[in-house]
C-alpha atoms as a PDB file:
ATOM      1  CA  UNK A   1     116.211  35.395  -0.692  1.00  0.00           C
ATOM      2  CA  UNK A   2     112.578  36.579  -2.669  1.00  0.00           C
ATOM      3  CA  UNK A   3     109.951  35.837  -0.546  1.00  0.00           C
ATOM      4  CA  UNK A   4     107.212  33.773  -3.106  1.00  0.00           C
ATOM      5  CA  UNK A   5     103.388  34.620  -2.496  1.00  0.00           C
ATOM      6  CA  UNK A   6     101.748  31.129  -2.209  1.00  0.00           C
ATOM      7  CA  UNK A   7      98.654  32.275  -2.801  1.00  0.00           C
ATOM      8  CA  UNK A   8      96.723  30.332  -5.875  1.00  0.00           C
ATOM      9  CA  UNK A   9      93.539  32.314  -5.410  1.00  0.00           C
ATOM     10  CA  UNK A  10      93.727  33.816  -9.087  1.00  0.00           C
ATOM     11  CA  UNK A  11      90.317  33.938  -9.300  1.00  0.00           C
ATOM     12  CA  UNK A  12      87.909  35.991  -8.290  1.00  0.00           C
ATOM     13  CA  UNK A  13      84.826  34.608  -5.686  1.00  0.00           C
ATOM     14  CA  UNK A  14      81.949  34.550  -8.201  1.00  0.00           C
ATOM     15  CA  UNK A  15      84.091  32.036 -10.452  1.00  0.00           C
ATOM     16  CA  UNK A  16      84.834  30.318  -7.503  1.00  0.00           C
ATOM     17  CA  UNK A  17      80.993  29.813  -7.029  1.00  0.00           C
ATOM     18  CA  UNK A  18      80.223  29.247 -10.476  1.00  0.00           C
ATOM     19  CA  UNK A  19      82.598  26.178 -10.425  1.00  0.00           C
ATOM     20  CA  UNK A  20      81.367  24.682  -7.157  1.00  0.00           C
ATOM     21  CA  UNK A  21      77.768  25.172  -8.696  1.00  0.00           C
ATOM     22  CA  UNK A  22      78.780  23.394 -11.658  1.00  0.00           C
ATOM     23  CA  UNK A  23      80.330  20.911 -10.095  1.00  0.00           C
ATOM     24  CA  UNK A  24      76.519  20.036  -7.906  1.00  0.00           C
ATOM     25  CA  UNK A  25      75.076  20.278 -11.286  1.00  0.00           C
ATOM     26  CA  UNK A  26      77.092  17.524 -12.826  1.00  0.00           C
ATOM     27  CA  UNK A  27      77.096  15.076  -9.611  1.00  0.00           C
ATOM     28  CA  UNK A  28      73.034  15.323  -9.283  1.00  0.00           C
ATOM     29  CA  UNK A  29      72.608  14.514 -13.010  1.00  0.00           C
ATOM     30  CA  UNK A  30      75.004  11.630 -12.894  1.00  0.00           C
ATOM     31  CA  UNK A  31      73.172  10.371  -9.791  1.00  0.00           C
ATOM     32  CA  UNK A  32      69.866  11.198 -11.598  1.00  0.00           C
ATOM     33  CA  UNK A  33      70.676   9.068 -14.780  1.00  0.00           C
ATOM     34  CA  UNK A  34      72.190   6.060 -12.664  1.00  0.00           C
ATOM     35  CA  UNK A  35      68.581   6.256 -10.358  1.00  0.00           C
ATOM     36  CA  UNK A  36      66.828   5.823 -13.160  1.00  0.00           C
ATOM     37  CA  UNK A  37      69.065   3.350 -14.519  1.00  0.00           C
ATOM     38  CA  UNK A  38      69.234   1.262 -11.725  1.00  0.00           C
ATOM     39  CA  UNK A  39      64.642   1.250 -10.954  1.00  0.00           C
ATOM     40  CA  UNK A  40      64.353   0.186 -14.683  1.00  0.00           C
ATOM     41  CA  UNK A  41      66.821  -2.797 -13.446  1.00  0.00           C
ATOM     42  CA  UNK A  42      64.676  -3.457 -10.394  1.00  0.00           C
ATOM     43  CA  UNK A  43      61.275  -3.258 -12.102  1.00  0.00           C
ATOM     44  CA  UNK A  44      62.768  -5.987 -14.754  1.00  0.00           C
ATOM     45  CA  UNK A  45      63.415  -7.865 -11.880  1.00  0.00           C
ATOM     46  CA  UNK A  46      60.238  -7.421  -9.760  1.00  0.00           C
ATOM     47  CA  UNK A  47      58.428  -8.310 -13.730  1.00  0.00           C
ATOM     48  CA  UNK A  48      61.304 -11.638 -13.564  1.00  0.00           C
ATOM     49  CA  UNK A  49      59.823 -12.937 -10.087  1.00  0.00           C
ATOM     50  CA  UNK A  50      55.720 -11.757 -11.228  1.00  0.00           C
ATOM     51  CA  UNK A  51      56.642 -13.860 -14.495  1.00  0.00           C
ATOM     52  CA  UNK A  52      57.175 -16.984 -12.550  1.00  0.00           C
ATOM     53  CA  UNK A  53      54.651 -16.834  -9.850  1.00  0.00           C
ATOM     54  CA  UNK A  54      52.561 -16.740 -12.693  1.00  0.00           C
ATOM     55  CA  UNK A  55      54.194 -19.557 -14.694  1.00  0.00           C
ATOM     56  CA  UNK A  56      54.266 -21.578 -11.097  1.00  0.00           C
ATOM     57  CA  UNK A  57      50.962 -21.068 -10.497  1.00  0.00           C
ATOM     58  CA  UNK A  58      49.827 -22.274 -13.722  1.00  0.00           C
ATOM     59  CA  UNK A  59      51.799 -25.495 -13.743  1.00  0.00           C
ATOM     60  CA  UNK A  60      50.433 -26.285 -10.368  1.00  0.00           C
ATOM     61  CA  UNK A  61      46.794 -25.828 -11.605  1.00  0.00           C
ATOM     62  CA  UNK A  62      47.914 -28.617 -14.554  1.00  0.00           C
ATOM     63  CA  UNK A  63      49.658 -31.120 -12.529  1.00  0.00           C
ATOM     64  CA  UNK A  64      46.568 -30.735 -10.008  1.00  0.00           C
ATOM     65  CA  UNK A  65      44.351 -31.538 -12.552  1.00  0.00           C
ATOM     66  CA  UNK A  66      46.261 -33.860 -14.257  1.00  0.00           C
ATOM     67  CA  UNK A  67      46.367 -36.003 -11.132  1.00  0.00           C
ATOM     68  CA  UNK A  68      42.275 -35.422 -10.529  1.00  0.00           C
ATOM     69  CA  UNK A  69      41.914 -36.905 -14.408  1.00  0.00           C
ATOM     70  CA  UNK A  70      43.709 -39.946 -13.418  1.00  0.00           C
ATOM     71  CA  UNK A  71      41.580 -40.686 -10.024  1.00  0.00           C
ATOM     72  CA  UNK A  72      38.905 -38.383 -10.443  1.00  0.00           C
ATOM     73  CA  UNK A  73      38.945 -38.032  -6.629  1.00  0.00           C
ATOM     74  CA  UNK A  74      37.509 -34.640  -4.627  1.00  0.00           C
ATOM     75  CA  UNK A  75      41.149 -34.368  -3.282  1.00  0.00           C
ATOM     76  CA  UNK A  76      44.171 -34.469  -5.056  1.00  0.00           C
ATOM     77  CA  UNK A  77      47.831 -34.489  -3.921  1.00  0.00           C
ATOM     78  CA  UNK A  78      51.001 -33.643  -5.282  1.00  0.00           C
ATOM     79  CA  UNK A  79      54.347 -34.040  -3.697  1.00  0.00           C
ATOM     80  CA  UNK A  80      56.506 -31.308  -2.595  1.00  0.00           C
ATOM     81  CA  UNK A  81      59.796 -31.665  -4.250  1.00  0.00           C
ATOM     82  CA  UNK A  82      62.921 -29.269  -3.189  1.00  0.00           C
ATOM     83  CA  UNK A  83      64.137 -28.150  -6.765  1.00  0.00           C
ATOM     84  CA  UNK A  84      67.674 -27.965  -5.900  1.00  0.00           C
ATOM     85  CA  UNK A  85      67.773 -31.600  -5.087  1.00  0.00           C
ATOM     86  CA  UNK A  86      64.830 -33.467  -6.208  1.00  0.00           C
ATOM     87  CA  UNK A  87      63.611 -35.310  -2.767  1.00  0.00           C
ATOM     88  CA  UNK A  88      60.403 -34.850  -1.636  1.00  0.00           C
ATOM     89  CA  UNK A  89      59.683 -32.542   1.076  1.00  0.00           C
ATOM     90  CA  UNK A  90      56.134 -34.348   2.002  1.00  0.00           C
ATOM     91  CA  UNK A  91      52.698 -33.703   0.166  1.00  0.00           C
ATOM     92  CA  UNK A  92      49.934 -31.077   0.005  1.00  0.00           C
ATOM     93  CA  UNK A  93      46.022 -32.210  -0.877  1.00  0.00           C
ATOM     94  CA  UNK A  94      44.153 -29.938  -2.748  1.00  0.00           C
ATOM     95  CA  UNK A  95      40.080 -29.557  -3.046  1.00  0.00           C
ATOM     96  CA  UNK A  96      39.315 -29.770  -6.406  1.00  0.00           C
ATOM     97  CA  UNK A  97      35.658 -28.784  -7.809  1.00  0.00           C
ATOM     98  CA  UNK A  98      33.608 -30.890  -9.900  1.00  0.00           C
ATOM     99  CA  UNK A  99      35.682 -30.161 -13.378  1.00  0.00           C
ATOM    100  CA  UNK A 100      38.708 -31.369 -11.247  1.00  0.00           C
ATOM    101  CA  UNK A 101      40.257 -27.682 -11.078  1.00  0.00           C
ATOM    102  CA  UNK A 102      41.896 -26.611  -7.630  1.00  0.00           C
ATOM    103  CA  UNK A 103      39.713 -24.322  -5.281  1.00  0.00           C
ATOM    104  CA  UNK A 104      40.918 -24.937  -1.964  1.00  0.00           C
ATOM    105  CA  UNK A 105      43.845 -26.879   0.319  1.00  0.00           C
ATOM    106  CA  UNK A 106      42.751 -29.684   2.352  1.00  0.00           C
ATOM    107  CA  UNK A 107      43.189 -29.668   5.840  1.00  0.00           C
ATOM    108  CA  UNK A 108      44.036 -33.292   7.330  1.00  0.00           C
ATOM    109  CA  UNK A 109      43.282 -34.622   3.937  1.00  0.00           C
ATOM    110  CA  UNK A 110      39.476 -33.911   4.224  1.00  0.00           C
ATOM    111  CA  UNK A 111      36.403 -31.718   2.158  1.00  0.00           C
ATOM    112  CA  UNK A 112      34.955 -29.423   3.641  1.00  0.00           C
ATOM    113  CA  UNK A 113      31.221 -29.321   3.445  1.00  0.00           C
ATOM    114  CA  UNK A 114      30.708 -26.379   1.450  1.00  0.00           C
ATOM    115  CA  UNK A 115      33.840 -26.944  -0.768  1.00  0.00           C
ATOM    116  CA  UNK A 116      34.740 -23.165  -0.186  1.00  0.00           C
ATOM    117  CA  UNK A 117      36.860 -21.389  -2.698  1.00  0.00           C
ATOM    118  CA  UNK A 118      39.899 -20.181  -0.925  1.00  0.00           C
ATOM    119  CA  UNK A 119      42.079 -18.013  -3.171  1.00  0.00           C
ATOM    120  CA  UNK A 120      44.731 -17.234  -0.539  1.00  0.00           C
ATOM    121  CA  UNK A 121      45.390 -20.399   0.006  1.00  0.00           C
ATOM    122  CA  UNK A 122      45.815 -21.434  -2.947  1.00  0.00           C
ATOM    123  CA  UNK A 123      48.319 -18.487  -3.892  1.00  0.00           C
ATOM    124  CA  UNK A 124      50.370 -19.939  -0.708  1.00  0.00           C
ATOM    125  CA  UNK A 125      50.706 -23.332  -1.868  1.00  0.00           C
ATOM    126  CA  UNK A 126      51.321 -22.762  -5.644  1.00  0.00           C
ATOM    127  CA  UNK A 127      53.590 -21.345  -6.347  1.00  0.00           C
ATOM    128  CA  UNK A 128      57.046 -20.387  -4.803  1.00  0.00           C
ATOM    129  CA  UNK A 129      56.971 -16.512  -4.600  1.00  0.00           C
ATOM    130  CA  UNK A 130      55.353 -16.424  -1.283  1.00  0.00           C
ATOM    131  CA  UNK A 131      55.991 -12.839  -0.483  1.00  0.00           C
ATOM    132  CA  UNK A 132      55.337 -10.002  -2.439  1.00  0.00           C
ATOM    133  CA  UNK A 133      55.231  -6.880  -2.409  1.00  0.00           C
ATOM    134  CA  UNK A 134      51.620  -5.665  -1.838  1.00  0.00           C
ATOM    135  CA  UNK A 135      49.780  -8.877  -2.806  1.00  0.00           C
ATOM    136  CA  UNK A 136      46.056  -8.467  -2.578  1.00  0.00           C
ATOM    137  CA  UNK A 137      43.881 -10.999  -3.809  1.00  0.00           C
ATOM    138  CA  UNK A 138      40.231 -10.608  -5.026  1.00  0.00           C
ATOM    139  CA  UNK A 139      37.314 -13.152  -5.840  1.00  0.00           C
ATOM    140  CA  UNK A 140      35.862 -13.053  -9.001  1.00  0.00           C
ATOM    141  CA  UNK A 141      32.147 -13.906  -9.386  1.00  0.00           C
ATOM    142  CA  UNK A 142      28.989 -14.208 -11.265  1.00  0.00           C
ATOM    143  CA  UNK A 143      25.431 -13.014 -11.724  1.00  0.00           C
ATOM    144  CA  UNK A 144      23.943 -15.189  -9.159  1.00  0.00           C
ATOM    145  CA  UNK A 145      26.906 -14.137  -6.828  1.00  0.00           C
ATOM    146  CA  UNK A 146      28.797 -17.237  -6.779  1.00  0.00           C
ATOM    147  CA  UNK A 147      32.665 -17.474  -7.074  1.00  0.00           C
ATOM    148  CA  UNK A 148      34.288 -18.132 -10.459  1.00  0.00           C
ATOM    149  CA  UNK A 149      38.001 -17.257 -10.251  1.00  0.00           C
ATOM    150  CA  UNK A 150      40.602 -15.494  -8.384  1.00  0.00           C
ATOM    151  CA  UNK A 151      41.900 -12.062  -9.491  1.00  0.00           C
ATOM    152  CA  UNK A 152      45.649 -11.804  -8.012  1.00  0.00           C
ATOM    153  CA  UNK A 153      47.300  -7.937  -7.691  1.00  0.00           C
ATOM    154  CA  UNK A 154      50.654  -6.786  -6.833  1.00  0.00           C
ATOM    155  CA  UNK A 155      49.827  -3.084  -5.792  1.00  0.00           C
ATOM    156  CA  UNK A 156      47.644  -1.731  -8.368  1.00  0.00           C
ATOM    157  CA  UNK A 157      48.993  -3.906 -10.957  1.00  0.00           C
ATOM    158  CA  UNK A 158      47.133  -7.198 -12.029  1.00  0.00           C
ATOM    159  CA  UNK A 159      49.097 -10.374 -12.165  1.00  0.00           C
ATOM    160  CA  UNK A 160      46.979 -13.093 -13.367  1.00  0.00           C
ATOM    161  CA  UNK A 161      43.389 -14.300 -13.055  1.00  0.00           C
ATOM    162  CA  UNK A 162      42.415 -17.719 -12.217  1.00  0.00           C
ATOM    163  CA  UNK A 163      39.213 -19.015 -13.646  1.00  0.00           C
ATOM    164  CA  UNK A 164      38.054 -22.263 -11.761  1.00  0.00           C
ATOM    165  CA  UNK A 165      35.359 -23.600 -14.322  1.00  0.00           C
ATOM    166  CA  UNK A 166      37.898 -23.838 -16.906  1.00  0.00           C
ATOM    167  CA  UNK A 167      41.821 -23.424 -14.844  1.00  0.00           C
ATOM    168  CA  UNK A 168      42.405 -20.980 -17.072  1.00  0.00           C
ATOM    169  CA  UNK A 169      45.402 -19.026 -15.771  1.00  0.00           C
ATOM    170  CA  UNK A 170      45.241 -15.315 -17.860  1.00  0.00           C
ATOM    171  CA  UNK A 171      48.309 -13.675 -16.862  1.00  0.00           C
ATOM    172  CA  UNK A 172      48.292  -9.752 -17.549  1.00  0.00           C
ATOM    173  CA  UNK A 173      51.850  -8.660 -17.109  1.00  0.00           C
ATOM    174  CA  UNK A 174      52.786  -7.108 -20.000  1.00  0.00           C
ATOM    175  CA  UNK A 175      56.197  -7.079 -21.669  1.00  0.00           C
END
């Protein structure tokens, strides 16, 4: 019986190398294009959840206001309502200034004396998003060094600017 070499080495080292190299070469820019595939996906998202703080934010500026037209009361308050099942979960009161646009929460359903704007507050109370990623909030003010409006930042990006003599909500994500 012919003994049979088993060997299947029929190339030499350097091709050997060449393949292997090729082979990295390939897997890192498949892994490259599906990264970048997969942070335009999460940026669309993280622009998803900025869109509707934003669009939260301003609805609960128009319902406050809508509610101060009716009574025309220094404190307003809307229900709470769980959107899955539409029962109330209680009721926040809001400060609202002398146009009837929302500065600050009330505590115990009271003004405070200097009706102090409070823009963290009201970022925590309306709208849903309460959480995210590098919030920082800034006041926005005028020559005599008074507060006007809120400026509202995720990172270095701006999300929206509240102006509280009008309740203008500007929103500066763009598409």
């Amino acid at each position: 019986m012919a003994k049979y070499k088993t060997n299947f080495d029929h190339k030499p080292h350097k091709w050997k190398l060449f393949y292997v190299s090729v082979f990295f070469i390939l897997v890192i820019v498949f892994f490259g294009h599906f990264s970048r595939y997969m942070i335009d996906f999460l940026d669309s998202v993280d622009k998803v959840t900025d869109n509707q703080s934003v669009a939260e934010f301003s609805q609960s500026v128009s319902e406050i206001h809508g509610k101060w037209l009716e009574s025309k009361n220094a404190i307003t308050t809307l229900q709470l309502i769980d959107s899955l099942d539409l029962k109330s979960k209680g009721e926040l009161s809001f400060i609202v200034n002398e146009v009837g646009w929302p500065i600050n929460l009330s505590q115990n359903g009271k003004t405070q004396a200097t009706k102090q704007v409070d823009c963290k507050a009201l970022w925590l109370n309306m709208q849903s998003q309460q959480v995210l990623k590098a919030l920082r909030i800034d006041a926005m003010f005028d020559k005599k060094n008074n507060v006007t409006g809120c400026i509202y930042f995720r990172g270095k990006n701006r999300l929206f600017e509240y102006h509280l003599n009008n309740g203008m909500v500007v929103s500066a994500i763009t598409d």
